[in-house]
Protein backbone atom coordinates (compact mmCIF):
# COMPACT_ATOMS: atom_id res chain seq x y z
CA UNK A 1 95.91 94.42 97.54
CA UNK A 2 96.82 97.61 99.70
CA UNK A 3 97.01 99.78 96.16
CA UNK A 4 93.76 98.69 95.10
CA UNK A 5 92.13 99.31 98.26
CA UNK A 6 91.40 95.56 99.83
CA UNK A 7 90.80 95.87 103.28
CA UNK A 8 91.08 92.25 104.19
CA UNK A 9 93.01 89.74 102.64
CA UNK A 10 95.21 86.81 102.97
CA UNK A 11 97.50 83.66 101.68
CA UNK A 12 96.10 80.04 102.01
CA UNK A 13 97.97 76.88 102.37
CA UNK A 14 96.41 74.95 99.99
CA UNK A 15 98.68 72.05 100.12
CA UNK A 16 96.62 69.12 102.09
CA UNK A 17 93.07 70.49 99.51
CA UNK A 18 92.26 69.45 95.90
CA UNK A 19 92.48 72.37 93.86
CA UNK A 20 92.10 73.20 89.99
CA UNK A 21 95.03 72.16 88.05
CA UNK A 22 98.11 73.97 87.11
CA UNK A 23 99.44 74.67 83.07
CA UNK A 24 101.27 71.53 84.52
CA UNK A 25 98.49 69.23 85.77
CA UNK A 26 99.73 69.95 89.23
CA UNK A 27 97.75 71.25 92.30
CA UNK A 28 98.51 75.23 93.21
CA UNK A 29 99.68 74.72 96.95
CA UNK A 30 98.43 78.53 97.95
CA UNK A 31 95.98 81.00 97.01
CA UNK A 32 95.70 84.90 97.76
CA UNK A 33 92.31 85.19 98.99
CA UNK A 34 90.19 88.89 99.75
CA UNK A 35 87.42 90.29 100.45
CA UNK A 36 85.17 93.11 98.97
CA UNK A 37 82.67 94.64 101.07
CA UNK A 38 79.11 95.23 99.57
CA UNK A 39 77.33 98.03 99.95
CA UNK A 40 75.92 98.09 103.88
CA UNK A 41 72.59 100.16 102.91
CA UNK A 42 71.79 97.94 99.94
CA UNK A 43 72.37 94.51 102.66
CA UNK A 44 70.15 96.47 105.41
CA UNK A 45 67.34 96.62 102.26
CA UNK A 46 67.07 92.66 101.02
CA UNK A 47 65.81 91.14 104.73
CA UNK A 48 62.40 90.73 103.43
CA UNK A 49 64.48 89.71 99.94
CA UNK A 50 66.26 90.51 96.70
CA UNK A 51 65.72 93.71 95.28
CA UNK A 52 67.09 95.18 91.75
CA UNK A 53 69.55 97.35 93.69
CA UNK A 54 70.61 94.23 95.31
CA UNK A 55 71.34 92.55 92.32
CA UNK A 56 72.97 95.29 90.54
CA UNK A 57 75.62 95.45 93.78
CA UNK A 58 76.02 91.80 93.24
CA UNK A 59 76.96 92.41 89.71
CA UNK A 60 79.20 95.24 90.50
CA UNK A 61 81.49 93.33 93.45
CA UNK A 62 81.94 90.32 91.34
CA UNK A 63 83.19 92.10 88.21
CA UNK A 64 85.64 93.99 90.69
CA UNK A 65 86.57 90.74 91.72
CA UNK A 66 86.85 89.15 87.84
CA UNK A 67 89.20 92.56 87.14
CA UNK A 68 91.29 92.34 90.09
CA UNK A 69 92.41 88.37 90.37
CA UNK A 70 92.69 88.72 86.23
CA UNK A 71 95.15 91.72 87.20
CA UNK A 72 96.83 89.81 89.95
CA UNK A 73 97.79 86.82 88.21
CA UNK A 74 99.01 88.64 85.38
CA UNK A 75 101.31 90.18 87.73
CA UNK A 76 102.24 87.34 89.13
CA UNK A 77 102.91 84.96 85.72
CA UNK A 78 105.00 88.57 84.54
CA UNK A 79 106.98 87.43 87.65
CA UNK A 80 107.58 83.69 86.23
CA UNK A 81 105.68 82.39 89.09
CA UNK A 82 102.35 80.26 88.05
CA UNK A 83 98.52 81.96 88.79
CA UNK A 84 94.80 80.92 88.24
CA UNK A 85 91.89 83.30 89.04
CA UNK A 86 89.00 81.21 90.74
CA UNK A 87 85.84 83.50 89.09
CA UNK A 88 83.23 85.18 91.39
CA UNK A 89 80.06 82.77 91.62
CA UNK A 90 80.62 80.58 88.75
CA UNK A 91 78.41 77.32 89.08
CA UNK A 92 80.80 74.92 87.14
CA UNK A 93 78.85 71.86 88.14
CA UNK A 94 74.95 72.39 88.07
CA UNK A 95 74.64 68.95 89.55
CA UNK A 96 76.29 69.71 92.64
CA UNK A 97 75.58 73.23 92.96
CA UNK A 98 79.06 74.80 93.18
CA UNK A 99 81.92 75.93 91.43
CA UNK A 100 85.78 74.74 90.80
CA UNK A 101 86.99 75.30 94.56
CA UNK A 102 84.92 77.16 97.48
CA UNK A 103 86.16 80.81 97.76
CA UNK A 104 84.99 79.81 101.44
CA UNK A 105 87.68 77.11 101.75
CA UNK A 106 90.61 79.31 100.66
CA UNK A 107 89.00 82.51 103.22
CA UNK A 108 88.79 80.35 105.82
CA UNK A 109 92.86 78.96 105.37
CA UNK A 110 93.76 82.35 104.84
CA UNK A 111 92.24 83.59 108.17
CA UNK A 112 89.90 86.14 106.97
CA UNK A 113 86.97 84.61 108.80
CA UNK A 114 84.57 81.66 109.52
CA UNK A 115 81.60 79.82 107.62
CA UNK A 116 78.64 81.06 109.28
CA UNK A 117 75.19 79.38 109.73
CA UNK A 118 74.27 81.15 106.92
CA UNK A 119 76.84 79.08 105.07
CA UNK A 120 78.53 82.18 104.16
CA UNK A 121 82.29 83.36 105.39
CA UNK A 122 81.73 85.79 108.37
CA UNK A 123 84.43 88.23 108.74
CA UNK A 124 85.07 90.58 112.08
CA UNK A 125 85.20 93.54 110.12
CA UNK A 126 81.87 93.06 108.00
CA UNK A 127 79.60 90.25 108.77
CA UNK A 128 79.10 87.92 105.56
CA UNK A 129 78.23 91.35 103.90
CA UNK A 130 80.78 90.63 101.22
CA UNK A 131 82.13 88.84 98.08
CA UNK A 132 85.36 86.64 97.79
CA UNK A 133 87.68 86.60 95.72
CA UNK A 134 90.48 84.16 95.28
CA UNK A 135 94.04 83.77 92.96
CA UNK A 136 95.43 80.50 93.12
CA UNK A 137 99.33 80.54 93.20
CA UNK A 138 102.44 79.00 93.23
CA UNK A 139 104.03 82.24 93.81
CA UNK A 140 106.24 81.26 97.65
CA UNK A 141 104.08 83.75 100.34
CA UNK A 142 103.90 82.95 103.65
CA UNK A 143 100.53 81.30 104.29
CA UNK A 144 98.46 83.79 106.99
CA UNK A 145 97.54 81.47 110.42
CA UNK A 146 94.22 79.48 109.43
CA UNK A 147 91.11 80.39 111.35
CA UNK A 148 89.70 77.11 112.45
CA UNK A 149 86.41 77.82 114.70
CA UNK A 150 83.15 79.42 114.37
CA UNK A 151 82.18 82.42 116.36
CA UNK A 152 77.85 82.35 115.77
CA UNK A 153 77.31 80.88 119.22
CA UNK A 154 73.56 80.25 120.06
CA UNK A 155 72.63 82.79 117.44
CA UNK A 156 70.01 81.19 114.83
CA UNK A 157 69.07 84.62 113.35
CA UNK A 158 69.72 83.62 109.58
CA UNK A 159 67.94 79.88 110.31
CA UNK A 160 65.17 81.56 111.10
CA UNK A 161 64.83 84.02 108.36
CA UNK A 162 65.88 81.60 105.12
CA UNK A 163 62.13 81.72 103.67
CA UNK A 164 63.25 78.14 102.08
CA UNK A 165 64.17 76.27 105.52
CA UNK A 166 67.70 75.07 103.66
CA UNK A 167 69.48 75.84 106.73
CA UNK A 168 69.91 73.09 109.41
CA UNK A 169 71.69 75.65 112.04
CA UNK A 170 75.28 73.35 112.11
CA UNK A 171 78.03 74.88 113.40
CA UNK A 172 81.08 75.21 111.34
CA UNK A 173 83.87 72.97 111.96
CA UNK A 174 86.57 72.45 109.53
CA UNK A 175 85.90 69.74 107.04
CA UNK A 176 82.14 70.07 107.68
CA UNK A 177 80.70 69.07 104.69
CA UNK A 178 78.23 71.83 103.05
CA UNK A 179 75.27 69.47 103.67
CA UNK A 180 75.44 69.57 107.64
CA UNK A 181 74.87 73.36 107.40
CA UNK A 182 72.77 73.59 103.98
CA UNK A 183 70.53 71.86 101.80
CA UNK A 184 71.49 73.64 98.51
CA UNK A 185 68.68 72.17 96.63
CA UNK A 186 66.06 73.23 98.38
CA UNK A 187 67.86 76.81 98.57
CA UNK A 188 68.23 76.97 94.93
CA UNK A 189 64.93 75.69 94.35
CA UNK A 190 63.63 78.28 96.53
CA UNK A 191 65.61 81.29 94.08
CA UNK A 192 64.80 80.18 91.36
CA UNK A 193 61.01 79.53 92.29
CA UNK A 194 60.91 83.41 93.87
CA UNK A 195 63.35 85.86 92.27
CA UNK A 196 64.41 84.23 88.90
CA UNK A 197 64.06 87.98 88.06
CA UNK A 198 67.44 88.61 89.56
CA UNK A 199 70.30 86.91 87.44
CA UNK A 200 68.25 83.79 87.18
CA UNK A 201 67.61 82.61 90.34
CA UNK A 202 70.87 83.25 91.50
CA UNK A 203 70.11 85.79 94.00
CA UNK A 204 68.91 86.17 97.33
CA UNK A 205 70.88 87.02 100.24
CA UNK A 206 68.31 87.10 102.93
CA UNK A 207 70.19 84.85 105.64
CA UNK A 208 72.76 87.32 104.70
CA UNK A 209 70.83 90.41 105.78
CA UNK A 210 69.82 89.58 108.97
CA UNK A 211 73.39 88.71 110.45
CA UNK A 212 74.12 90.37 114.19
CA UNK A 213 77.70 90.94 112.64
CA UNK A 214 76.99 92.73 109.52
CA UNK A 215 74.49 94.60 111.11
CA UNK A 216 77.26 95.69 113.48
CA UNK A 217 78.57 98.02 110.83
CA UNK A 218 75.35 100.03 110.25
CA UNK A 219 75.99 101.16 114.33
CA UNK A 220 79.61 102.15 113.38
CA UNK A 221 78.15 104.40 110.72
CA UNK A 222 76.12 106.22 113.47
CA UNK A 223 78.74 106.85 115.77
């Protein structure tokens, strides 16, 4: 992580969660999970929507991500230790409107931040203004201290700006399910209905935008 410049990242304890499968049918009990920051300028410019620079930035962080778990668990099988990259926003089950495992799930065990209102991870250091990537592992690390509350307090900033209304303005707990904070159908709808031009539908990032806490880093830029 350190030597390819990760500024926040962790080890999850996985045990007591449902994860993909091992080569040996077994659940991983850990994954490394990290965080790549996007672009702050590019967030500060999609609060009114996606734009093409938006989506480009998207594209960019996620194949960062693809490279760098690929990398990691080939170091860590070349160690004789089992590894599974989770892939960046890969919608596995188009029923359900997720992936394999949350990359939320395994931030959140690893301690890099909390599930905002915006249903995104919020991290101290950069708002929900980044992507997440996660390496499931058998590999023995010492699992980083869970963080187990939410830290949005009255704010309602990103329930007011979703242009789709799919956020009911719950406050993380864990074991919340999704649909106490989100009503992913009626946020995908709402994509696909208004910017299908970027990556399908797949984009938008507005609830993102408007966070107090990633707007916090635009100020440390000024100072």
């Amino acid at each position: 992580m350190e030597s390819n410049g990760i500024p926040l990242w962790g080890i999850a304890d996985l045990s007591d969660f449902s994860t993909p499968a091992d080569e040996k049918g077994e659940p991983f009990p850990l994954a490394i999970s990290w965080v790549i920051a996007m672009d702050p300028r590019i967030m500060l410019g999609i609060r009114e929507g996606p734009n093409q620079a938006y989506a480009h930035e998207y594209e960019r962080v996620n194949d960062r991500i693809n490279e760098l778990a690929g990398s990691l668990a080939g170091e860590i099988s070349a160690r004789g230790f089992l590894a599974a990259p989770l892939a960046a926003s890969d919608r596995t089950d188009t029923e359900n409107i997720q992936g394999d495992f949350p990359h939320k799930t395994a931030a959140t065990r690893a301690g890099l931040g909390w599930v905002g209102k915006n249903c995104q991870l919020v991290t101290r250091p950069f708002g929900p203004w980044i992507r997440l990537g996660t390496v499931f592992t058998n590999l023995p690390l010492p699992p980083t201290t869970p963080l187990d509350r939410n830290f949005c307090g009255r704010c309602t900033a990103c329930v007011e700006a979703c242009p789709a209304g799919a956020l009911l303005g719950a406050s993380w707990t864990p074991g919340l399910p999704r649909e106490e904070i989100l009503d992913a159908r009626a946020c995908d709808a709402w994509k696909k209905d208004n910017y299908f031009q970027y990556h399908d539908g797949h984009n938008c990032g507005i609830c993102s935008a408007v966070c107090p806490v990633g707007l916090k880093q635009l100020k440390k830029r000024r100072r």
